[in-house]
PDB file of N, CA and C in Angstrom:
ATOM      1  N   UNK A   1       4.084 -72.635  -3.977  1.00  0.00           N
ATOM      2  CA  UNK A   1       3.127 -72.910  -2.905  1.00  0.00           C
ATOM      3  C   UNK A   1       2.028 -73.816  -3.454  1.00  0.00           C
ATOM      4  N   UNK A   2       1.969 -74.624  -3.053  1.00  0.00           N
ATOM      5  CA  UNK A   2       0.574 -75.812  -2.990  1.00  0.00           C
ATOM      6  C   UNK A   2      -0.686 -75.112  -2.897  1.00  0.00           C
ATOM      7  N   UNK A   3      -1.822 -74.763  -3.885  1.00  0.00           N
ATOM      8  CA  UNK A   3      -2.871 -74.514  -3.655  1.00  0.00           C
ATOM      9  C   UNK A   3      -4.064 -75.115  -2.946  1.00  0.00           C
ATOM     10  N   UNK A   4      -4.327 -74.318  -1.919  1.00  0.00           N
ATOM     11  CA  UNK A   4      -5.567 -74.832  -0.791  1.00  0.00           C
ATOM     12  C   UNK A   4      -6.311 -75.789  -1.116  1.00  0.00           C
ATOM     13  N   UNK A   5      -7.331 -75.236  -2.453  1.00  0.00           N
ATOM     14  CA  UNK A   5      -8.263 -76.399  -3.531  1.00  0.00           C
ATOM     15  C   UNK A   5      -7.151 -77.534  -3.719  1.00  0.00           C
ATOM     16  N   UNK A   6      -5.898 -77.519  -3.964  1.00  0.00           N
ATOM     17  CA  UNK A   6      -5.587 -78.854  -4.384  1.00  0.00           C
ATOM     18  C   UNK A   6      -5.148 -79.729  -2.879  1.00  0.00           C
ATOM     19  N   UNK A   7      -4.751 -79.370  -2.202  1.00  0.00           N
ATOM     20  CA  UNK A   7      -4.473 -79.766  -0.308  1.00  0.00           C
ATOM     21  C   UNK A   7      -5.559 -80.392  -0.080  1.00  0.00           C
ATOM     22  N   UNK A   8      -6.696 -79.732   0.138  1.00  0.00           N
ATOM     23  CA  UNK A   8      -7.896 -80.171   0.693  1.00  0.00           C
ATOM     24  C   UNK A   8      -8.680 -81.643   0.354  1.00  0.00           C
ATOM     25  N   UNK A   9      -7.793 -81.677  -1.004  1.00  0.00           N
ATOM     26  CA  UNK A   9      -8.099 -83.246  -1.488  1.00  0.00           C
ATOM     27  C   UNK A   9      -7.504 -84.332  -0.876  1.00  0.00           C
ATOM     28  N   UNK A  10      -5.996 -84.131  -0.027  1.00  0.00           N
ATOM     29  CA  UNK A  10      -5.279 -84.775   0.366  1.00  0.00           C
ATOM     30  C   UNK A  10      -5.709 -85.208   1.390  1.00  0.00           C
ATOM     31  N   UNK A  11      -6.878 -84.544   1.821  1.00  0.00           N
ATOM     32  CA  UNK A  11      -7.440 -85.057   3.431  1.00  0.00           C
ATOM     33  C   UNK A  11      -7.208 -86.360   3.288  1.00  0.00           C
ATOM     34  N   UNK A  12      -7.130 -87.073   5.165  1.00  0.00           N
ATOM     35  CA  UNK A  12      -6.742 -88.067   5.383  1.00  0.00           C
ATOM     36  C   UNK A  12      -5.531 -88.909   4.805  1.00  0.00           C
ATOM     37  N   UNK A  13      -4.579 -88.634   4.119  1.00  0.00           N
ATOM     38  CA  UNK A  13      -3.644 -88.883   3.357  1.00  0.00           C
ATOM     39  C   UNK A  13      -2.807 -89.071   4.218  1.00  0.00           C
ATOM     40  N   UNK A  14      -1.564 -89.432   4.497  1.00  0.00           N
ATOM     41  CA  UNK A  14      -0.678 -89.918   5.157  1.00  0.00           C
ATOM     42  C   UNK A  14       0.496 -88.198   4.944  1.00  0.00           C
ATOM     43  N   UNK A  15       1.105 -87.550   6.179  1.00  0.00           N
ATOM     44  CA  UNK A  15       1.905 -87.257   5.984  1.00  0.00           C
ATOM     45  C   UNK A  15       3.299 -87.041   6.677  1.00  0.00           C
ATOM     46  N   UNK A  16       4.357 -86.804   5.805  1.00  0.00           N
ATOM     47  CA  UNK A  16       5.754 -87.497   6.182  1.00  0.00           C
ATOM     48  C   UNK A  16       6.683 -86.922   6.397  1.00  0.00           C
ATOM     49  N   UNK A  17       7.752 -86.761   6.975  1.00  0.00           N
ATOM     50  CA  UNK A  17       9.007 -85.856   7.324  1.00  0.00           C
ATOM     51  C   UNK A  17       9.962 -85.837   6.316  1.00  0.00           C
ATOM     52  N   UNK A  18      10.811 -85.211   6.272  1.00  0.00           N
ATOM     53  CA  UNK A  18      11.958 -85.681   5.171  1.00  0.00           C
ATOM     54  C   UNK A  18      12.395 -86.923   5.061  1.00  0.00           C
ATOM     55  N   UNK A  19      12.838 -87.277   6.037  1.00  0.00           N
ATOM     56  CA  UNK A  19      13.220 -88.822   5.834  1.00  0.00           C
ATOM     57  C   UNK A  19      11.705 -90.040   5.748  1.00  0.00           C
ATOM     58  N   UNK A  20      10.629 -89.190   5.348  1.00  0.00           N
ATOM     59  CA  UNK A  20       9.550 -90.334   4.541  1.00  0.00           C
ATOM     60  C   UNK A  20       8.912 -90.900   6.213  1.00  0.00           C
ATOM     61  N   UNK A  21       9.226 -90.809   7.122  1.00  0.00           N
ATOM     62  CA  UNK A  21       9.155 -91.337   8.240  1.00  0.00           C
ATOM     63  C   UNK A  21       7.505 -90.657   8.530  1.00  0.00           C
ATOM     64  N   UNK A  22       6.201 -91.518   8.609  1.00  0.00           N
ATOM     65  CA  UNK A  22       5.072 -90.935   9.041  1.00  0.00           C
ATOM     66  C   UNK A  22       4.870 -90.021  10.364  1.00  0.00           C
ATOM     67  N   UNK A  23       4.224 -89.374   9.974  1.00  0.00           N
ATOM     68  CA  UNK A  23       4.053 -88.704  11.499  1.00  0.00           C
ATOM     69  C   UNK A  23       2.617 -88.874  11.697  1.00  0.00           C
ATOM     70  N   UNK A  24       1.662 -88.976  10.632  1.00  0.00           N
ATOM     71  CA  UNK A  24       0.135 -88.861  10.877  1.00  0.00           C
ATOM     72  C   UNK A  24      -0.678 -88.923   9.412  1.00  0.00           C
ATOM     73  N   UNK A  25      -1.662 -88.486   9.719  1.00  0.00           N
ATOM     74  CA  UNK A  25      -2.731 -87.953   8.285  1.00  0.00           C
ATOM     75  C   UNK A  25      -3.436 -86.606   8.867  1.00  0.00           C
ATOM     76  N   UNK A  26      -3.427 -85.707   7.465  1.00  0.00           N
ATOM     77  CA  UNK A  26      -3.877 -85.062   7.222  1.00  0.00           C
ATOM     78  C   UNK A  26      -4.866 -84.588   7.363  1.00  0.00           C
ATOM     79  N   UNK A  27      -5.597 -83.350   8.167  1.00  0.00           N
ATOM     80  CA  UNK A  27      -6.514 -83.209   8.690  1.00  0.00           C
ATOM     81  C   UNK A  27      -7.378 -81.951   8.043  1.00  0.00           C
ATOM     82  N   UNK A  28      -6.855 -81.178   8.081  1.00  0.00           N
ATOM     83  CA  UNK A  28      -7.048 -79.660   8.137  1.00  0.00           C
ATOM     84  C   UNK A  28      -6.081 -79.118   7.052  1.00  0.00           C
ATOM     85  N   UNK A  29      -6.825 -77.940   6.596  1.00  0.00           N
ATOM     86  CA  UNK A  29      -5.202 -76.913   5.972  1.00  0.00           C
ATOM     87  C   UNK A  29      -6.149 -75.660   6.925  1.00  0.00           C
ATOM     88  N   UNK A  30      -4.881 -75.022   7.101  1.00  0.00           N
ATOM     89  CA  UNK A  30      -5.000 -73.513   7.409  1.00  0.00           C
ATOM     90  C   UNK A  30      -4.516 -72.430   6.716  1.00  0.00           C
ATOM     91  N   UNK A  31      -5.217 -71.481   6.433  1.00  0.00           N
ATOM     92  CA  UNK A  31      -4.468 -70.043   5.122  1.00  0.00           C
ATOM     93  C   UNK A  31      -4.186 -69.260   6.531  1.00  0.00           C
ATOM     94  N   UNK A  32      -3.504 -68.137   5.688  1.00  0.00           N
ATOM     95  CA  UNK A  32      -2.965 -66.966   6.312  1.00  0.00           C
ATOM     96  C   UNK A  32      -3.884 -66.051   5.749  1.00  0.00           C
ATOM     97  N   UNK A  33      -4.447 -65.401   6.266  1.00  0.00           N
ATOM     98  CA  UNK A  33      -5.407 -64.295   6.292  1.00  0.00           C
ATOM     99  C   UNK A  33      -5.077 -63.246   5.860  1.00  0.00           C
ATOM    100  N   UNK A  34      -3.753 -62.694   5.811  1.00  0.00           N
ATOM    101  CA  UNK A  34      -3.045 -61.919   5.574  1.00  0.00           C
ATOM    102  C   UNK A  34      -3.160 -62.124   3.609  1.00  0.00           C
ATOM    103  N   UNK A  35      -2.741 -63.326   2.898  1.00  0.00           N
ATOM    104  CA  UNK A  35      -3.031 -63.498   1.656  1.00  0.00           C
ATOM    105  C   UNK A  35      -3.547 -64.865   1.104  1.00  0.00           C
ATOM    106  N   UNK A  36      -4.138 -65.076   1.766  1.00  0.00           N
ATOM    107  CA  UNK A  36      -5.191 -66.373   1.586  1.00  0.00           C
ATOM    108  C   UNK A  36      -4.668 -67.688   0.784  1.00  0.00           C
ATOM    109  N   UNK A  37      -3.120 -67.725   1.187  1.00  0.00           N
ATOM    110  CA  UNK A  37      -2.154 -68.855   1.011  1.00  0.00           C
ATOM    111  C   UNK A  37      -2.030 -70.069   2.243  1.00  0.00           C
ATOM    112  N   UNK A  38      -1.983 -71.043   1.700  1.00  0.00           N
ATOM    113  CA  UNK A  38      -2.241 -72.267   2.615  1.00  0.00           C
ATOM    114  C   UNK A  38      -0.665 -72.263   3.320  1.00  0.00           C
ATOM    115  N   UNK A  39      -0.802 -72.296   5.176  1.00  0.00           N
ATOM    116  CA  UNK A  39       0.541 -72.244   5.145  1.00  0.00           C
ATOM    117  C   UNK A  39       0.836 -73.290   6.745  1.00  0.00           C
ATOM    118  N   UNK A  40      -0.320 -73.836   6.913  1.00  0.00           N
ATOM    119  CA  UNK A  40      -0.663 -75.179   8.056  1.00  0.00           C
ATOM    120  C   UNK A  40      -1.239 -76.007   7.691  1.00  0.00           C
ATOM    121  N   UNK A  41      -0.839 -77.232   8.294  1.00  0.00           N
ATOM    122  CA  UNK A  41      -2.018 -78.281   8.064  1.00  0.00           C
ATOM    123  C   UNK A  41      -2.008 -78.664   9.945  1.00  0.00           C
ATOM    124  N   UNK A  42      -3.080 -79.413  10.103  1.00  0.00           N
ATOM    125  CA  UNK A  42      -3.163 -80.054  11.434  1.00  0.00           C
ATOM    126  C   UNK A  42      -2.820 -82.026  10.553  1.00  0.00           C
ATOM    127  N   UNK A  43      -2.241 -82.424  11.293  1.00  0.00           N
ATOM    128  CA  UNK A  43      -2.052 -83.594  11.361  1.00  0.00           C
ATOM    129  C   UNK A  43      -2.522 -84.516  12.385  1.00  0.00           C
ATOM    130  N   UNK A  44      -3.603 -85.584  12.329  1.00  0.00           N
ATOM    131  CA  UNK A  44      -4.217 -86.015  12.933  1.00  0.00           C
ATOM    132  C   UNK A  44      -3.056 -87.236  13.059  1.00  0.00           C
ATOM    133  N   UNK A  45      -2.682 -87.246  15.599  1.00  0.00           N
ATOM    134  CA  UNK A  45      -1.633 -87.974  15.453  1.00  0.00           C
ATOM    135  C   UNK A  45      -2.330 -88.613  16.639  1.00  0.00           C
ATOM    136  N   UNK A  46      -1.859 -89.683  16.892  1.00  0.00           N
ATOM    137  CA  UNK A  46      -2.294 -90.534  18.007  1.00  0.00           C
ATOM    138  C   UNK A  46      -1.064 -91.201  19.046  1.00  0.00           C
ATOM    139  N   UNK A  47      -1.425 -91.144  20.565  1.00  0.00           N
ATOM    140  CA  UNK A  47      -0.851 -91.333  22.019  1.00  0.00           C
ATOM    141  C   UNK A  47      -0.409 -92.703  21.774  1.00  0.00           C
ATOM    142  N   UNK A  48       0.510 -92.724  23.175  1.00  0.00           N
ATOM    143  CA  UNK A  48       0.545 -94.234  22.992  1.00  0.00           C
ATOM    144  C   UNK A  48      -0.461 -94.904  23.880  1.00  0.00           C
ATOM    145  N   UNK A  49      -1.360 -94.090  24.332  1.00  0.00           N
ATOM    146  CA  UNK A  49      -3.013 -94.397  24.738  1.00  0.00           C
ATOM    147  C   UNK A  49      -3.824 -94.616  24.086  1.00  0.00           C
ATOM    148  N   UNK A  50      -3.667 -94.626  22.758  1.00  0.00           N
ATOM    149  CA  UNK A  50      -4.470 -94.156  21.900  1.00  0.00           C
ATOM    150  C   UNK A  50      -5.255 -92.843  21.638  1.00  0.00           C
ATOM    151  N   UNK A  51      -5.260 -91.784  22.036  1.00  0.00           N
ATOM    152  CA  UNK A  51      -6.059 -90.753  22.111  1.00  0.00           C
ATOM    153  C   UNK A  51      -5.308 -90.014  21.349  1.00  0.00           C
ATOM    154  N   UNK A  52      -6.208 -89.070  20.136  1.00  0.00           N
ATOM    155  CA  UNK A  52      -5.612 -88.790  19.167  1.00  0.00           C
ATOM    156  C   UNK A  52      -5.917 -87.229  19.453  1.00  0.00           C
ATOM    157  N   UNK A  53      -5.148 -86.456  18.721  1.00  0.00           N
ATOM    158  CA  UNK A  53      -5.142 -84.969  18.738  1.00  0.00           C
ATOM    159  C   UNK A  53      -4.330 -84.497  17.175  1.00  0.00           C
ATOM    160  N   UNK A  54      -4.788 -83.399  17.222  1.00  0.00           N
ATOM    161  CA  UNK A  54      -3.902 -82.605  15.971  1.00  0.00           C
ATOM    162  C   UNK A  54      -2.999 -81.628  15.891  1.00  0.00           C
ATOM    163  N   UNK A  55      -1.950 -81.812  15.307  1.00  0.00           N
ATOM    164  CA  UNK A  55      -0.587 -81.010  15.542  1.00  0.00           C
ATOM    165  C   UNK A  55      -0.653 -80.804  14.200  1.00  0.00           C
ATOM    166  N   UNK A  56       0.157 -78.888  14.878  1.00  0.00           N
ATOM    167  CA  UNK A  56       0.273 -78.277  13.643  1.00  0.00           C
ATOM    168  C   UNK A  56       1.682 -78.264  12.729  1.00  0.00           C
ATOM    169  N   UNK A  57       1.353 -78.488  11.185  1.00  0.00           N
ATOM    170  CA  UNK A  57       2.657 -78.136  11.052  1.00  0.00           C
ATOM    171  C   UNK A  57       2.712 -77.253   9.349  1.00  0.00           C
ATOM    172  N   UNK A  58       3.911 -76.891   9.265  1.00  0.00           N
ATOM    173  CA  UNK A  58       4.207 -75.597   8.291  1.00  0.00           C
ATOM    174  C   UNK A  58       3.857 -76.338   7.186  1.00  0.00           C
ATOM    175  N   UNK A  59       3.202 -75.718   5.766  1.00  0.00           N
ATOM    176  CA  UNK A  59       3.465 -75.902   4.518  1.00  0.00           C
ATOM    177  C   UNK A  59       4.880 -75.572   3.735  1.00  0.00           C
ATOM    178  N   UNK A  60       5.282 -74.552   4.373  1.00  0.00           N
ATOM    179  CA  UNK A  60       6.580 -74.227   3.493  1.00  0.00           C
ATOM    180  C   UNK A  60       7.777 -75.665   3.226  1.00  0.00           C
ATOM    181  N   UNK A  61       8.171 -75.551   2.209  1.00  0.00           N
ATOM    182  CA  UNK A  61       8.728 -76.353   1.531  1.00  0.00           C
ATOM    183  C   UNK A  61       8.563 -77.740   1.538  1.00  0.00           C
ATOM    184  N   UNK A  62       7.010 -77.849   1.494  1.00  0.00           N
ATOM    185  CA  UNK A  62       6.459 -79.286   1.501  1.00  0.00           C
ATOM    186  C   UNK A  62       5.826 -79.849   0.243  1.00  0.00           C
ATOM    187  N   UNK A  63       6.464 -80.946  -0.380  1.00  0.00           N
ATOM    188  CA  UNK A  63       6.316 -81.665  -1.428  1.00  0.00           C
ATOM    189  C   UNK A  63       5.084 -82.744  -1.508  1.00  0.00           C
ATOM    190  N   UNK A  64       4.122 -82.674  -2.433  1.00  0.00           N
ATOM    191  CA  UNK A  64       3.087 -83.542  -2.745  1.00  0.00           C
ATOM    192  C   UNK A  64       2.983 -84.872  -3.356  1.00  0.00           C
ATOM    193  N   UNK A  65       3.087 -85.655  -3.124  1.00  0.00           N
ATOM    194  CA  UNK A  65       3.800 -86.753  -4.269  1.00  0.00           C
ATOM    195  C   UNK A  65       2.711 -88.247  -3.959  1.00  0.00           C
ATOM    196  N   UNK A  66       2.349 -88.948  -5.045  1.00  0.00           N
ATOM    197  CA  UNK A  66       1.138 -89.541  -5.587  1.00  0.00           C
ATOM    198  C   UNK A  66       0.779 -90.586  -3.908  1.00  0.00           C
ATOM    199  N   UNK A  67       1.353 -90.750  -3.016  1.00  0.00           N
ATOM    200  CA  UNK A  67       1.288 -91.129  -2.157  1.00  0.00           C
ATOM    201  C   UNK A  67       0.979 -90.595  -0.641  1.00  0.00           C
ATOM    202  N   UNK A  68       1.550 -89.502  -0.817  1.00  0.00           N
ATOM    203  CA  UNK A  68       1.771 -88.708   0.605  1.00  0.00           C
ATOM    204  C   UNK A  68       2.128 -87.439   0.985  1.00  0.00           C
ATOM    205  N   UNK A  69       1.946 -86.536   1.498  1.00  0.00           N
ATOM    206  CA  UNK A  69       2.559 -85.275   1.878  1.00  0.00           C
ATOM    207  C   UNK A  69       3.588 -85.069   3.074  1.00  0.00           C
ATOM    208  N   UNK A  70       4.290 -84.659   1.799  1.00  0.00           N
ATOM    209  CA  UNK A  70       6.071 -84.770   2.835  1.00  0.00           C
ATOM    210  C   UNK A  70       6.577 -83.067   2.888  1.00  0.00           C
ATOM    211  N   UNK A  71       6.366 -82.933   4.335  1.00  0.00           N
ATOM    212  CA  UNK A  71       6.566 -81.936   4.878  1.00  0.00           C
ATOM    213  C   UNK A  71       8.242 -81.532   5.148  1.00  0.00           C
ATOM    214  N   UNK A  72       8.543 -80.320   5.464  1.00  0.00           N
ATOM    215  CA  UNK A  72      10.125 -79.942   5.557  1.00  0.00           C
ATOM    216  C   UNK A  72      10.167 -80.237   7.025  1.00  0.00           C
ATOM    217  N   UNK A  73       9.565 -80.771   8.143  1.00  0.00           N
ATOM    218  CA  UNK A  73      10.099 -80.469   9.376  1.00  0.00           C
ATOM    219  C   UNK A  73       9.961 -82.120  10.017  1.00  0.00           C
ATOM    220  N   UNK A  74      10.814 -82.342  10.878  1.00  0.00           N
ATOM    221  CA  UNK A  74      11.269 -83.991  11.407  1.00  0.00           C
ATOM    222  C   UNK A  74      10.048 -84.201  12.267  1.00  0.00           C
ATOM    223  N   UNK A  75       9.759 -85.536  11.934  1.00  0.00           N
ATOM    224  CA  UNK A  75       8.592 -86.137  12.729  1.00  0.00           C
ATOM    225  C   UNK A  75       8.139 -85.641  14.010  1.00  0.00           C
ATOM    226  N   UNK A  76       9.565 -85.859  15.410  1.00  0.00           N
ATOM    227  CA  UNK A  76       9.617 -85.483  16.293  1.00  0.00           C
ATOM    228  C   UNK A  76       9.173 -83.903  16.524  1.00  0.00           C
ATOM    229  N   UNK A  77       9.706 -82.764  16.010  1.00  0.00           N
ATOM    230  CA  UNK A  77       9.813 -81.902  16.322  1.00  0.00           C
ATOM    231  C   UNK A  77       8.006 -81.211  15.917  1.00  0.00           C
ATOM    232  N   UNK A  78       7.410 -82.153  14.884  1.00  0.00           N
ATOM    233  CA  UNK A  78       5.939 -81.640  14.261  1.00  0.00           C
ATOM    234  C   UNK A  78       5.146 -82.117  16.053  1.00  0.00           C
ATOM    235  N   UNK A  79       5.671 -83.316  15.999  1.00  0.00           N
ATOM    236  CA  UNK A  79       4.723 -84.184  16.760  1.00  0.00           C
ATOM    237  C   UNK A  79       4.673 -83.435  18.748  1.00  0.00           C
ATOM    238  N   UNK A  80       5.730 -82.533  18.399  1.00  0.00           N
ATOM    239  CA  UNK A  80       5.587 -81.980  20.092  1.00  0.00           C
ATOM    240  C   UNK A  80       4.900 -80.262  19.586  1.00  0.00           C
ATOM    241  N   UNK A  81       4.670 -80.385  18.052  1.00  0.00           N
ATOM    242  CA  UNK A  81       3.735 -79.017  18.571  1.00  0.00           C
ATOM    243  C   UNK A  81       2.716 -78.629  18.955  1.00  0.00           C
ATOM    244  N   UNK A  82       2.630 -77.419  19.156  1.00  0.00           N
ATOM    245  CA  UNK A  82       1.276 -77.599  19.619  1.00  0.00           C
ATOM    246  C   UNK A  82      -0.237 -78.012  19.021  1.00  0.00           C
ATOM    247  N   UNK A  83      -1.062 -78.417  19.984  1.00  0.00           N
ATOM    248  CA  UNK A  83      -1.841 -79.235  19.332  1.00  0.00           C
ATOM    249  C   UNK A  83      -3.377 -78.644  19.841  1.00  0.00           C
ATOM    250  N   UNK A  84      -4.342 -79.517  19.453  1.00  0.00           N
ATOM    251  CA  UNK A  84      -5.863 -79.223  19.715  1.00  0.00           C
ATOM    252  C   UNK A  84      -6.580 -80.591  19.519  1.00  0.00           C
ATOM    253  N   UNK A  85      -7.338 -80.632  20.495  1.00  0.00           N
ATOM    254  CA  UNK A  85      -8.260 -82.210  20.170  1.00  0.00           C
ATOM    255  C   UNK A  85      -9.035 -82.142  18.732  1.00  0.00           C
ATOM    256  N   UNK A  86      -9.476 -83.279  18.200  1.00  0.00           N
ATOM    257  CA  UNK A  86      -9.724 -83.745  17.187  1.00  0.00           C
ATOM    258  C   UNK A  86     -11.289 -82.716  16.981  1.00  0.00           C
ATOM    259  N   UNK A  87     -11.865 -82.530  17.807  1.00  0.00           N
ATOM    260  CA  UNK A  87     -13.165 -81.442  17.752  1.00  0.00           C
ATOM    261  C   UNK A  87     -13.040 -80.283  18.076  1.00  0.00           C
ATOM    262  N   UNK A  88     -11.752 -79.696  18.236  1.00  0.00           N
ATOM    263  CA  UNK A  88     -11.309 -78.478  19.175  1.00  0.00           C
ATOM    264  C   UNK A  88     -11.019 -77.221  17.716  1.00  0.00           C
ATOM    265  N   UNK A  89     -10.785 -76.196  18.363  1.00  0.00           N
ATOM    266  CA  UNK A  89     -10.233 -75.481  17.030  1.00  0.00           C
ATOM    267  C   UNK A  89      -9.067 -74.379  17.895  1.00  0.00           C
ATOM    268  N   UNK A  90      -8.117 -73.723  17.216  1.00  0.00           N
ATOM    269  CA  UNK A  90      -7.169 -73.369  17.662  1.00  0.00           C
ATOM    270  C   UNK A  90      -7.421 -71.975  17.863  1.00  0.00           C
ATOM    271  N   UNK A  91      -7.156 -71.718  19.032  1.00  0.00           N
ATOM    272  CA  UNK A  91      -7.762 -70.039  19.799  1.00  0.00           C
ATOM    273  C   UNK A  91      -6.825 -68.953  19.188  1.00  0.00           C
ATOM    274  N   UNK A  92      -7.579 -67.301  19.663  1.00  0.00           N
ATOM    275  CA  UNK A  92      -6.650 -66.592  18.640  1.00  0.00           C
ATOM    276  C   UNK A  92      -5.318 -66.338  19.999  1.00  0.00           C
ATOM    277  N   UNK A  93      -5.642 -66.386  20.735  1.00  0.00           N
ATOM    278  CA  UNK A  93      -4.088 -66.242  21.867  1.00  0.00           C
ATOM    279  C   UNK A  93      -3.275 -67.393  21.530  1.00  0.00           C
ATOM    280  N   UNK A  94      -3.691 -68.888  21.125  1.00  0.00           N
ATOM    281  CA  UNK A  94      -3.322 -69.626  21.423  1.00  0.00           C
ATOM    282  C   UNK A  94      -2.018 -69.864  19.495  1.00  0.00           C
ATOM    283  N   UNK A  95      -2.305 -68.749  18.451  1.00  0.00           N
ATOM    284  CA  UNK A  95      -2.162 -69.224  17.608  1.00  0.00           C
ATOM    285  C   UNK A  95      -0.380 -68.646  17.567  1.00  0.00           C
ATOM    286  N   UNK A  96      -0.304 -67.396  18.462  1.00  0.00           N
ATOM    287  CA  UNK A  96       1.439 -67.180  18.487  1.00  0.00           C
ATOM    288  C   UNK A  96       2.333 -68.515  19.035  1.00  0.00           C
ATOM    289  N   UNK A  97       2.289 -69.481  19.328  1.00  0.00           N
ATOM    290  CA  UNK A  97       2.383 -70.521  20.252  1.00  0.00           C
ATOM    291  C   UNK A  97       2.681 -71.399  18.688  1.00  0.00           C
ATOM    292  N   UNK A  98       1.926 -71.833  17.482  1.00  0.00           N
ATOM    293  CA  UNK A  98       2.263 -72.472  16.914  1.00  0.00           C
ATOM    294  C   UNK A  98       3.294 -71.777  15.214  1.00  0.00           C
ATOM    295  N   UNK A  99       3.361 -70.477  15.888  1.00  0.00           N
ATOM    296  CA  UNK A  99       4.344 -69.885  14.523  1.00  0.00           C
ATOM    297  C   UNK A  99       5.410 -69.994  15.259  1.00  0.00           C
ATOM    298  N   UNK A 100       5.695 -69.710  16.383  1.00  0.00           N
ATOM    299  CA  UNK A 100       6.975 -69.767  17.771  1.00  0.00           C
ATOM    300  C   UNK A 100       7.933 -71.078  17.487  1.00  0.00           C
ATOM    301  N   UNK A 101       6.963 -72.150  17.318  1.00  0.00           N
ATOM    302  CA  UNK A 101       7.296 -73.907  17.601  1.00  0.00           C
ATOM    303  C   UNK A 101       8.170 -73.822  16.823  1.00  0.00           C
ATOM    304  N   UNK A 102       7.691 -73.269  15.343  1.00  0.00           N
ATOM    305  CA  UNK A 102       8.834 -73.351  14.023  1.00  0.00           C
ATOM    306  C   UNK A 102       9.974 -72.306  13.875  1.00  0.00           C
ATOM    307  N   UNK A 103      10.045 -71.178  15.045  1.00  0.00           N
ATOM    308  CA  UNK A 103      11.227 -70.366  14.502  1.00  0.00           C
ATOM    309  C   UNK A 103      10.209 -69.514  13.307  1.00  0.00           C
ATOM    310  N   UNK A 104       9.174 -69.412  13.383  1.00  0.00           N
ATOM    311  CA  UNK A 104       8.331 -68.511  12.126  1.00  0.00           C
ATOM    312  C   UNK A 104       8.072 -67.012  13.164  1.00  0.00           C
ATOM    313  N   UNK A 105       8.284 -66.034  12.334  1.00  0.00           N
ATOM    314  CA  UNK A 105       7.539 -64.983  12.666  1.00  0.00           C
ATOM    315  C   UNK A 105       5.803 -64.634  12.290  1.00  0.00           C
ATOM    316  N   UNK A 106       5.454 -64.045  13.563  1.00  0.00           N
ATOM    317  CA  UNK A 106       3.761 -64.053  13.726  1.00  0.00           C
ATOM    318  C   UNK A 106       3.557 -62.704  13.933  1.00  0.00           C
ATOM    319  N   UNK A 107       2.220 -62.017  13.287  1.00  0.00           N
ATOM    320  CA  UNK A 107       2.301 -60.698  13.204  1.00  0.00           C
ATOM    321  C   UNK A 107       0.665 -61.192  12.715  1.00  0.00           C
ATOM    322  N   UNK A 108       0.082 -60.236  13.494  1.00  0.00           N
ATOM    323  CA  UNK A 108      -1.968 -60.340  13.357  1.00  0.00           C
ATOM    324  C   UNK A 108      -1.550 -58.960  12.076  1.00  0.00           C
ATOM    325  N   UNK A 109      -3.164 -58.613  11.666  1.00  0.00           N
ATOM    326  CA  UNK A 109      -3.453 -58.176  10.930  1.00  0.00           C
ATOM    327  C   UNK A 109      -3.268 -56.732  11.451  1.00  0.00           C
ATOM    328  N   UNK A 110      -3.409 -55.693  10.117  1.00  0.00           N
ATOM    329  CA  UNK A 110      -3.356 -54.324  10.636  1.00  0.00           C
ATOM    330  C   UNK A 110      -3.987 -53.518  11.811  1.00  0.00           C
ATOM    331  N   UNK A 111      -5.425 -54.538  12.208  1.00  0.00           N
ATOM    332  CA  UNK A 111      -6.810 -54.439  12.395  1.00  0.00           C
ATOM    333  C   UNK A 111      -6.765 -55.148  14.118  1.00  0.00           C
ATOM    334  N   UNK A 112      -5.696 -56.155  13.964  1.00  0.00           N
ATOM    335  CA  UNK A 112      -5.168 -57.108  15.421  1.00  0.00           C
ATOM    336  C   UNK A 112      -6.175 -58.242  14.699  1.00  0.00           C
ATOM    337  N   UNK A 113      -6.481 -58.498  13.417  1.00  0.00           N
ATOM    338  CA  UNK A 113      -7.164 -59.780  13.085  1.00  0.00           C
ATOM    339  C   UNK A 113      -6.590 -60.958  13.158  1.00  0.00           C
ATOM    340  N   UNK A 114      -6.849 -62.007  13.381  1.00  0.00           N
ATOM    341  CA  UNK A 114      -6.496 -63.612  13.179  1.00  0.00           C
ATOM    342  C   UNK A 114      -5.242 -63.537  11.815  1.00  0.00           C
ATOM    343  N   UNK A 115      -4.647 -64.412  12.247  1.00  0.00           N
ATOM    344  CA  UNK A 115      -3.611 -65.216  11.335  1.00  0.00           C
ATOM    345  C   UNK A 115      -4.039 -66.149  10.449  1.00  0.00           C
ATOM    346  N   UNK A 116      -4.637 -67.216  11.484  1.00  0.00           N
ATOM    347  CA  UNK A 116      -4.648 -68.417  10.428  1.00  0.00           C
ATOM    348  C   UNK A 116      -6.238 -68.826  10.580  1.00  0.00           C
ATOM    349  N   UNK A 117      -7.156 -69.363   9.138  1.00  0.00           N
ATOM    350  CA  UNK A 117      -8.082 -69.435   9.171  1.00  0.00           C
ATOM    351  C   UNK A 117      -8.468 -71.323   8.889  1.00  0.00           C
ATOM    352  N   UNK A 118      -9.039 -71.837   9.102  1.00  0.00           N
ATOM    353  CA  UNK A 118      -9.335 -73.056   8.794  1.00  0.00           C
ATOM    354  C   UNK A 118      -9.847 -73.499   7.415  1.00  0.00           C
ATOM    355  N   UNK A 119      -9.259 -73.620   6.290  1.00  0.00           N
ATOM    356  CA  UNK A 119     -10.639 -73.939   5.366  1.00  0.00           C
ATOM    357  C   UNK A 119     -10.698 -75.871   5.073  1.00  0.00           C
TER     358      UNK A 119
END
């Protein structure tokens, strides 16, 4: 797993699907609350209006490399998840909705606490 402190440097960085194909830059990481492992990023992506928003997508099996962050999931499939405007932040109803997108299982805290936290 990619440590948070080292992610957070990547801001604005370009990141990429398996096939290297851009989808956006790097916006955000999100931990899991559960053990304070980085396991989202928001990707800052833009319309063909131009109007930009941020889509979430998984850390798991995503590679760091001196250029870019290349994520395990296809451009397309990051780019229709769900999303939040560029000043917005992601609600706690609204956060089963982006573990769903990936086929991930979502489970709040013992307590019914939040999942994913912004750092």
């Amino acid at each position: 797993m990619i440590p948070a402190e080292n992610i957070r440097d990547w801001r604005g960085r370009h990141v990429v699907d398996p096939d290297e194909a851009k989808i956006g830059d790097l916006e955000a990481v999100y931990v899991d609350t559960l053990g304070d492992e980085p396991v989202f990023v928001t990707v800052k992506v833009s319309s063909l209006f131009g109007k930009s928003r941020l889509v979430f997508a998984p850390l798991s099996g995503a590679v760091v490399t001196p250029d870019h962050l290349k994520i395990a999931f296809g451009r397309e499939l990051v780019r229709e998840a769900p999303s939040i405007d560029t000043d917005g932040e992601l609600l706690a109803e609204d956060e089963p909705s982006v573990f769903a997108h990936y086929g991930l299982d979502y489970r709040t805290g013992s307590l019914g606490e939040r999942r994913l936290a912004r750092r």
